[in-house]
Protein backbone atom coordinates (compact mmCIF):
# COMPACT_ATOMS: atom_id res chain seq x y z
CA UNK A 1 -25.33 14.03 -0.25
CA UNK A 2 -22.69 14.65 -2.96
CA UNK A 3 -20.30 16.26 -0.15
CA UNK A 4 -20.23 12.49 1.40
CA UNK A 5 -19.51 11.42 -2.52
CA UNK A 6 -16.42 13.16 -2.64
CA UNK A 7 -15.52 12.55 1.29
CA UNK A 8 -15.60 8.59 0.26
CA UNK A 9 -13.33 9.34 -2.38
CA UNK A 10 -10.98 11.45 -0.26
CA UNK A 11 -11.16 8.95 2.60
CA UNK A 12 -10.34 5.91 -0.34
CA UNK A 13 -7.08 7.97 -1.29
CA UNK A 14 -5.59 8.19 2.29
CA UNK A 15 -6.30 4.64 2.78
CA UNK A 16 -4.93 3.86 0.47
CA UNK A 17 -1.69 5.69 1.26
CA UNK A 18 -2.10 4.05 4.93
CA UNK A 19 -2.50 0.91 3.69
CA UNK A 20 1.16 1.22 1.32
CA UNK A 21 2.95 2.33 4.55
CA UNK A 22 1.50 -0.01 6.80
CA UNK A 23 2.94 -2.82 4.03
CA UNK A 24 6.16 -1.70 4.35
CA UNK A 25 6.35 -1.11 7.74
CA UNK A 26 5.46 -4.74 8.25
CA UNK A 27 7.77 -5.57 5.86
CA UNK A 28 11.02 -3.46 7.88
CA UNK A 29 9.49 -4.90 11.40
CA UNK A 30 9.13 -8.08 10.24
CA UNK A 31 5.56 -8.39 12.09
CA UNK A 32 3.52 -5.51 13.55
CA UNK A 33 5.29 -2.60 14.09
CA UNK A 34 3.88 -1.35 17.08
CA UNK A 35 4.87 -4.66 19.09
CA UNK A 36 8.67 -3.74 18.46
CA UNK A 37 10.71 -1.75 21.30
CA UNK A 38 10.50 2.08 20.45
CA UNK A 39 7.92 2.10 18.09
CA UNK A 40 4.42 3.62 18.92
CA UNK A 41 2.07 1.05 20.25
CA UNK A 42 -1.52 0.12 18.71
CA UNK A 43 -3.20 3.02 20.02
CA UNK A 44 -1.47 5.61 18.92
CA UNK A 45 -1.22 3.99 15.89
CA UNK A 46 -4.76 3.80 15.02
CA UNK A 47 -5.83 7.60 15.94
CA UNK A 48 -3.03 8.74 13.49
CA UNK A 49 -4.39 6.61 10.41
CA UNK A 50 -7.66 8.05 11.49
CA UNK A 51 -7.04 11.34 11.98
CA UNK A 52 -5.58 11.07 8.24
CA UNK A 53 -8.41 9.67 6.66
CA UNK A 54 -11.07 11.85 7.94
CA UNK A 55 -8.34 15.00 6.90
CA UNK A 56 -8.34 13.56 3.20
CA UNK A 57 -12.18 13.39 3.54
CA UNK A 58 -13.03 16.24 4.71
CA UNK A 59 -10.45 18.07 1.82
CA UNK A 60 -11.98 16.46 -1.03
CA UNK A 61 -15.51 17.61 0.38
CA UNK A 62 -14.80 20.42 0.58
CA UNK A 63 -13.38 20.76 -2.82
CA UNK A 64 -15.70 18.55 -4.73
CA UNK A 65 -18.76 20.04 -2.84
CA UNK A 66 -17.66 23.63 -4.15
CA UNK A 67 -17.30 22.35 -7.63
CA UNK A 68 -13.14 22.21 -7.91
CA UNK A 69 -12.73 18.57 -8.79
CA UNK A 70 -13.32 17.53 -11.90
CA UNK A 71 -14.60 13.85 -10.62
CA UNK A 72 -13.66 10.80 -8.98
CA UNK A 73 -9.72 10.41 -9.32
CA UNK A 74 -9.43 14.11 -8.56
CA UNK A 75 -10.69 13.45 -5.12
CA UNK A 76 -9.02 9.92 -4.87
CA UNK A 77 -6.31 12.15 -5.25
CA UNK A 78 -6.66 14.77 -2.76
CA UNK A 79 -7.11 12.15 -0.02
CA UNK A 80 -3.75 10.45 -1.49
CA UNK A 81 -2.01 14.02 -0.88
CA UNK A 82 -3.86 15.83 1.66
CA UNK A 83 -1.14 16.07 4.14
CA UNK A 84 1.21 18.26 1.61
CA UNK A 85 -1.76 20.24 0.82
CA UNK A 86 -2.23 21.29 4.21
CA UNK A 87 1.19 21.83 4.85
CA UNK A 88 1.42 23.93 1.84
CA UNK A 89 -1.66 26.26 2.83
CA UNK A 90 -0.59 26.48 6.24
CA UNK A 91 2.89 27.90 4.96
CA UNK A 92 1.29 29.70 2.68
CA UNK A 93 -1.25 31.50 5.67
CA UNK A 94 1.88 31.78 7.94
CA UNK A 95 4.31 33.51 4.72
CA UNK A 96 0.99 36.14 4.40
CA UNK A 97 0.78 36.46 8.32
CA UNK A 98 4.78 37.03 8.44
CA UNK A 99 5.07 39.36 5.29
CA UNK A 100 2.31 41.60 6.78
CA UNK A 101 3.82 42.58 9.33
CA UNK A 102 2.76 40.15 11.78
């Protein structure tokens, strides 16, 4: 039970990044930005803001679950940034891969 505890929090973080961006993209589009030419439509849309929320989720269950957070904000916080932390462990696997010698 306390991994879904810290998912919630995770999943609150990237929506509330989501919910920022979608703001301002209404704001630039004047209206919904996926009914203007050359912007992705609804669908697309939606599985990306999805797909974001359940990867901030799942971080800050994993983290909390194993004891690294040190409470609620901490995870708020992971779902806020969990993009950059996966980019940064993924360059961080791929630097280890390359400096090994492959």
């Amino acid at each position: 039970m306390l991994y879904v505890y810290w998912a919630a929090w995770g999943f609150c973080g990237g929506f509330i990044v989501e919910a920022l961006q979608l703001s301002g993209a209404i704001r630039r589009a004047r209206g919904w930005p996926w009914r203007r030419r050359g912007e992705p439509t609804l669908a697309p849309y939606l599985v990306s803001v999805l797909l974001r929320l359940i990867v901030g989720a799942v971080l800050a269950a994993g983290l909390g679950g194993e004891g690294q957070l040190g409470g609620p904000l901490s995870a708020l916080v992971v779902g806020v940034a969990a993009p950059l932390i996966v980019e940064q462990l993924s360059r961080g696997a791929l630097a280890r891969a390359g400096g090994s010698g492959g």
